[in-house]
C-alpha atoms as a PDB file:
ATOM      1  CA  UNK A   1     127.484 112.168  91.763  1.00  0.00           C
ATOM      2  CA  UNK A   2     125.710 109.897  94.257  1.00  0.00           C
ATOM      3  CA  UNK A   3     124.411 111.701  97.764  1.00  0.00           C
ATOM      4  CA  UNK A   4     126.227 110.020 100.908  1.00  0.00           C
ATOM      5  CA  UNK A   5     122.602 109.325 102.084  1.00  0.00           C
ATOM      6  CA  UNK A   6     122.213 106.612  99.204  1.00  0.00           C
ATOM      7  CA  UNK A   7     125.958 105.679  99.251  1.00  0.00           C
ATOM      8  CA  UNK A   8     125.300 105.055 102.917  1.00  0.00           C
ATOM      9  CA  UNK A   9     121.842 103.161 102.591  1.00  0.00           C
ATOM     10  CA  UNK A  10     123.150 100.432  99.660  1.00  0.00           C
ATOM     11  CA  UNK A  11     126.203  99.822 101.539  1.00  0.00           C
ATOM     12  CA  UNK A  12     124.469  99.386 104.551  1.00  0.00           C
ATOM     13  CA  UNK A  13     122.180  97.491 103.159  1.00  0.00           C
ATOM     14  CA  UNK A  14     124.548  95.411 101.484  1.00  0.00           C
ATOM     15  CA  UNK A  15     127.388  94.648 104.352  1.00  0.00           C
ATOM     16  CA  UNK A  16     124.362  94.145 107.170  1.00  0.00           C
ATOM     17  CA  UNK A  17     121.585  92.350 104.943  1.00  0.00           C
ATOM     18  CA  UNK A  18     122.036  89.007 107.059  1.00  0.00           C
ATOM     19  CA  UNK A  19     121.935  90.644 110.518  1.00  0.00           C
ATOM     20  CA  UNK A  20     118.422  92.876 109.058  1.00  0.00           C
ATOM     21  CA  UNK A  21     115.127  89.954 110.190  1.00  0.00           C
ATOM     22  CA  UNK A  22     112.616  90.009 107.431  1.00  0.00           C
ATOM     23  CA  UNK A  23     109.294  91.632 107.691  1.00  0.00           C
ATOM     24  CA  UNK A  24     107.387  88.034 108.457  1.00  0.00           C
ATOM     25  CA  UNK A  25     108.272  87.983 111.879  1.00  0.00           C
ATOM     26  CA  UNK A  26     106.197  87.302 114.918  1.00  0.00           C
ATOM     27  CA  UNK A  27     107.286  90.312 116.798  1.00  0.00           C
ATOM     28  CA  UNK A  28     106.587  94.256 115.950  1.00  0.00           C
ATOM     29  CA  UNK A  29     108.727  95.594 113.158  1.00  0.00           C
ATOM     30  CA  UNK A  30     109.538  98.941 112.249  1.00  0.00           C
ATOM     31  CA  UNK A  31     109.865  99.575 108.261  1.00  0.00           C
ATOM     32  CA  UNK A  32     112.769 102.063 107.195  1.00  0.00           C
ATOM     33  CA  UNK A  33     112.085 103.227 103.569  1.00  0.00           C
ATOM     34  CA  UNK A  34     114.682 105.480 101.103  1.00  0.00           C
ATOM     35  CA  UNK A  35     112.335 106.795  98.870  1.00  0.00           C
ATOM     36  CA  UNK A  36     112.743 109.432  95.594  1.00  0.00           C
ATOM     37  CA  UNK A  37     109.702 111.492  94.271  1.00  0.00           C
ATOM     38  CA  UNK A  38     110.360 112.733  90.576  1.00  0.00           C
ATOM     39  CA  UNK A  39     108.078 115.830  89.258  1.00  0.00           C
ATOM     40  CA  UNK A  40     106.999 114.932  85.420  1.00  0.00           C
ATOM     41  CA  UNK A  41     104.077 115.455  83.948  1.00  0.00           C
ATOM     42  CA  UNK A  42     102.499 112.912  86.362  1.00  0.00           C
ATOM     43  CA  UNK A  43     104.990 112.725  89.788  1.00  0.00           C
ATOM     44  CA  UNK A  44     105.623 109.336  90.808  1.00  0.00           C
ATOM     45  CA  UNK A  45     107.368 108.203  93.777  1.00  0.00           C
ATOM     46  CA  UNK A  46     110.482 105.226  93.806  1.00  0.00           C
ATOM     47  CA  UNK A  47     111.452 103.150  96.412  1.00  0.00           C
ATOM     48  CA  UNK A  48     115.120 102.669  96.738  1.00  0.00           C
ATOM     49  CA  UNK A  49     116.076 100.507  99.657  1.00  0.00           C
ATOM     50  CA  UNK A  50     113.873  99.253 102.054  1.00  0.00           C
ATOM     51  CA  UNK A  51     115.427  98.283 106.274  1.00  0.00           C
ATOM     52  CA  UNK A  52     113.142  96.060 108.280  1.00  0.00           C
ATOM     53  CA  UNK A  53     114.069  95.466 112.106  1.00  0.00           C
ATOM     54  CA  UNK A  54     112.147  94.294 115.535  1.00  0.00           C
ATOM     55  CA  UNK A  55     110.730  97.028 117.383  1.00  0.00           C
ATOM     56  CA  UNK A  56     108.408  98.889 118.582  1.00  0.00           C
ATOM     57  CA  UNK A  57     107.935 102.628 116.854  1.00  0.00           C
ATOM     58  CA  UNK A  58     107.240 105.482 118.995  1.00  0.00           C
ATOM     59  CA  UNK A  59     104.110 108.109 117.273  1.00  0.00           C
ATOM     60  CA  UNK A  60     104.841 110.628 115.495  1.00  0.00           C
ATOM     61  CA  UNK A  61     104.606 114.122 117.022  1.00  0.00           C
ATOM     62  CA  UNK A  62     101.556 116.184 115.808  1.00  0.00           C
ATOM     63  CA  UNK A  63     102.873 118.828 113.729  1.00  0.00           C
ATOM     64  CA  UNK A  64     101.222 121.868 111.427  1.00  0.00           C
ATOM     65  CA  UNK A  65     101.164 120.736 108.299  1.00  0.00           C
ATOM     66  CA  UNK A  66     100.047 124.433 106.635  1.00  0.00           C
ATOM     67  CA  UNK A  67     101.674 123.757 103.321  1.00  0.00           C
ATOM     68  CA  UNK A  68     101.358 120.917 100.455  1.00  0.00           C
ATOM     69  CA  UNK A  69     101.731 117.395 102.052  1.00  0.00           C
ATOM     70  CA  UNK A  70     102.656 114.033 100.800  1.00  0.00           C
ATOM     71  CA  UNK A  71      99.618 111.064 102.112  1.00  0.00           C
ATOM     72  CA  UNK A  72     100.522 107.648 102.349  1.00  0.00           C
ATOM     73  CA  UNK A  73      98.276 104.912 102.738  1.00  0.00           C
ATOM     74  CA  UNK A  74      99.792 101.589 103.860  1.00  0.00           C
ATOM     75  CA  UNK A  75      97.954  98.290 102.877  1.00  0.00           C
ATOM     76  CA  UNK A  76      98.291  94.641 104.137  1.00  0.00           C
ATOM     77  CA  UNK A  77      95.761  92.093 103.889  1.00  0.00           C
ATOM     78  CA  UNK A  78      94.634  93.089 107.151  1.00  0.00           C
ATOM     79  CA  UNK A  79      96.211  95.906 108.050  1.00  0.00           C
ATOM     80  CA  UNK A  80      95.914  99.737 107.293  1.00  0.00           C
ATOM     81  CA  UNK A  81      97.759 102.490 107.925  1.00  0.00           C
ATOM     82  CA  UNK A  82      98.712 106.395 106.790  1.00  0.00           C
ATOM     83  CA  UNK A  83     101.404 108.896 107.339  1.00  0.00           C
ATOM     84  CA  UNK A  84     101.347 112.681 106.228  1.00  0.00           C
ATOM     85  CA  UNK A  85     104.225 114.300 105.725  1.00  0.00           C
ATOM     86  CA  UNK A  86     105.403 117.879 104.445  1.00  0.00           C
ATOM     87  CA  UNK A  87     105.860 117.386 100.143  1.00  0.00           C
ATOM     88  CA  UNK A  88     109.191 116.711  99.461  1.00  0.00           C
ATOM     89  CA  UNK A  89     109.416 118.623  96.528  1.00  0.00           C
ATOM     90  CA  UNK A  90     108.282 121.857  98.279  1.00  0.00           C
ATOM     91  CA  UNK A  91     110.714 122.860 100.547  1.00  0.00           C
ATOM     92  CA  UNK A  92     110.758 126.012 102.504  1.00  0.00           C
ATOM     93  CA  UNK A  93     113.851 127.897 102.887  1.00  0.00           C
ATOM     94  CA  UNK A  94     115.122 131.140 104.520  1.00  0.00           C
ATOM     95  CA  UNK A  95     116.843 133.734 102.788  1.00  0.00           C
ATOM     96  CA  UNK A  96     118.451 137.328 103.131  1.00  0.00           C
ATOM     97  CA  UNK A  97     116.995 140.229 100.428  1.00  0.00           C
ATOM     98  CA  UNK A  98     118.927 142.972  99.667  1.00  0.00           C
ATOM     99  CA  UNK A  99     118.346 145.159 102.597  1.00  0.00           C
ATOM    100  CA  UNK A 100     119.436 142.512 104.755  1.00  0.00           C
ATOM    101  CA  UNK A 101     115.815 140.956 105.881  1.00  0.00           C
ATOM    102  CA  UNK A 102     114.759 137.190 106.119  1.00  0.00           C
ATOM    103  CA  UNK A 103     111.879 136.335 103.932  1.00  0.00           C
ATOM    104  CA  UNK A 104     110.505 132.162 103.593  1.00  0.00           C
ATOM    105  CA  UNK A 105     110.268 131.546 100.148  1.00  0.00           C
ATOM    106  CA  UNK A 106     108.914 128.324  98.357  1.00  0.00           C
ATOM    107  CA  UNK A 107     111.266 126.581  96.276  1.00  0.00           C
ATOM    108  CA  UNK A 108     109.679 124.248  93.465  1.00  0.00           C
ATOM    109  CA  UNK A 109     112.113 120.817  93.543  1.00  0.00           C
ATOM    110  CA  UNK A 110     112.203 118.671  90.292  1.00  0.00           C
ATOM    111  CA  UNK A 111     112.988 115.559  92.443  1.00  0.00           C
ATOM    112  CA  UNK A 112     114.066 115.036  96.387  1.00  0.00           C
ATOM    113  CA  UNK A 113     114.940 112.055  98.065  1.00  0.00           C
ATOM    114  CA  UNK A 114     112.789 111.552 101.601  1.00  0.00           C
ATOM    115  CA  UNK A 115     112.505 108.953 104.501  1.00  0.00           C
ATOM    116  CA  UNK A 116     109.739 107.208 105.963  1.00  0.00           C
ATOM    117  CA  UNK A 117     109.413 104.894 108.928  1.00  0.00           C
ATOM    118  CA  UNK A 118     106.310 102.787 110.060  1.00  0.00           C
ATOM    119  CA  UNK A 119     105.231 100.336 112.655  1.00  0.00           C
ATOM    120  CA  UNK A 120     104.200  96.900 111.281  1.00  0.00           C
ATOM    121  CA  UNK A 121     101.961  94.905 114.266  1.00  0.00           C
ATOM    122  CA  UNK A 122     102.966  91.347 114.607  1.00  0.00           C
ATOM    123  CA  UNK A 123     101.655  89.013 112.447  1.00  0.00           C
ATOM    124  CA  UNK A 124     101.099  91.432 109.633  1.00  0.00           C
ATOM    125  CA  UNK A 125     102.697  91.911 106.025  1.00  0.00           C
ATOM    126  CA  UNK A 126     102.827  94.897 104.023  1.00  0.00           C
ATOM    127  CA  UNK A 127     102.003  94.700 100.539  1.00  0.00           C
ATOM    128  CA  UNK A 128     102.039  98.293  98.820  1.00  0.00           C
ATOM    129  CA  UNK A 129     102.249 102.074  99.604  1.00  0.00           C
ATOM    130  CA  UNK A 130     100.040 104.635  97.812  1.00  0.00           C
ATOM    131  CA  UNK A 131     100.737 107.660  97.167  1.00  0.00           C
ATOM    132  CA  UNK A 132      98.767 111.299  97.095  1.00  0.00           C
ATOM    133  CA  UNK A 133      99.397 114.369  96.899  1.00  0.00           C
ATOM    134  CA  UNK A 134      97.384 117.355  98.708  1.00  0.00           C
ATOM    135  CA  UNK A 135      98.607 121.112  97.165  1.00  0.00           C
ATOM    136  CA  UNK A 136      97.620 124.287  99.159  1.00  0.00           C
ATOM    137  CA  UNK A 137      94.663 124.949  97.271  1.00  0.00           C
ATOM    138  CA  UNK A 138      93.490 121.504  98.909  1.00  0.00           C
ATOM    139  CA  UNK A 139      92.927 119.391  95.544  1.00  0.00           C
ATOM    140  CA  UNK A 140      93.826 115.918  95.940  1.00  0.00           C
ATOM    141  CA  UNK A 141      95.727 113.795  93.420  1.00  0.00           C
ATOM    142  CA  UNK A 142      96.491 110.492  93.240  1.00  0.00           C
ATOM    143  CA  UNK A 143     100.248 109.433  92.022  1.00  0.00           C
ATOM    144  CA  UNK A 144     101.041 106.040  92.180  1.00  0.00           C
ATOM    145  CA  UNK A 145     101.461 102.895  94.529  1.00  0.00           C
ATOM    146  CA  UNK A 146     104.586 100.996  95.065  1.00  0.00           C
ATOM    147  CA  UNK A 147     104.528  96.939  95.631  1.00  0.00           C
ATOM    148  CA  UNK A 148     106.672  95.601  98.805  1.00  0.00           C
END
């Protein structure tokens, strides 16, 4: 019923909670977020468990992002951030037609559980996430924020 991903994260997050420093240190901290986005009416996105630890995050790699993408904004009191990433609810996938061909199709997801990871300076707190969402026909929506 449950994935193993989720299984895996509150377990995790249960058994190593004491060993995981909070996000008000004075060193660089890298943010590990479970997150579910839900397609209603209005999609909203959920946090479900949330992993701080010291570090230092490497960038992300520039990648095409041709299709609909997921923006993030990330908000401290003095401290802004974003992330694009592909939509989780569109995923691509391969498949085999009749004759034997690949073709890409577009499959529409009514929820999908993704992963995010962010650098938090020193010194800094975050406070909320905002979500929007950017479809191929480049319309911009907003969808909701989320409170850390």
């Amino acid at each position: 019923m449950f994935s193993t991903v989720y299984v895996f994260s509150v377990l995790f997050n249960l058994f190593f909670q004491s060993f995981i420093p909070s996000h008000n240190e004075k060193m660089p901290q890298i943010a590990f977020l479970h997150l579910r986005i839900y397609k209603q009416s209005e999609p909203s996105v959920k946090l479900i468990n949330a992993i701080y630890t010291n570090g230092n995050l490497k960038k992300y790699p520039e990648n095409s992002l041709n299709t609909s993408i997921l923006f993030i904004k990330i908000q401290g009191q003095q401290y802004r951030d974003s992330l694009t990433i592909e939509h989780p609810l569109y995923q691509h996938i391969e498949v085999f037609d009749e004759t034997g061909n690949i073709h890409r199709v577009l499959v529409d997801l009514d929820s999908a559980d993704f992963f995010i990871r962010f650098a938090i300076p020193p010194h800094q707190k975050i406070n909320e996430l905002k979500f929007f969402e950017m479809s191929s026909n480049k319309n911009i929506r907003f969808l909701n924020s989320i409170q850390l």
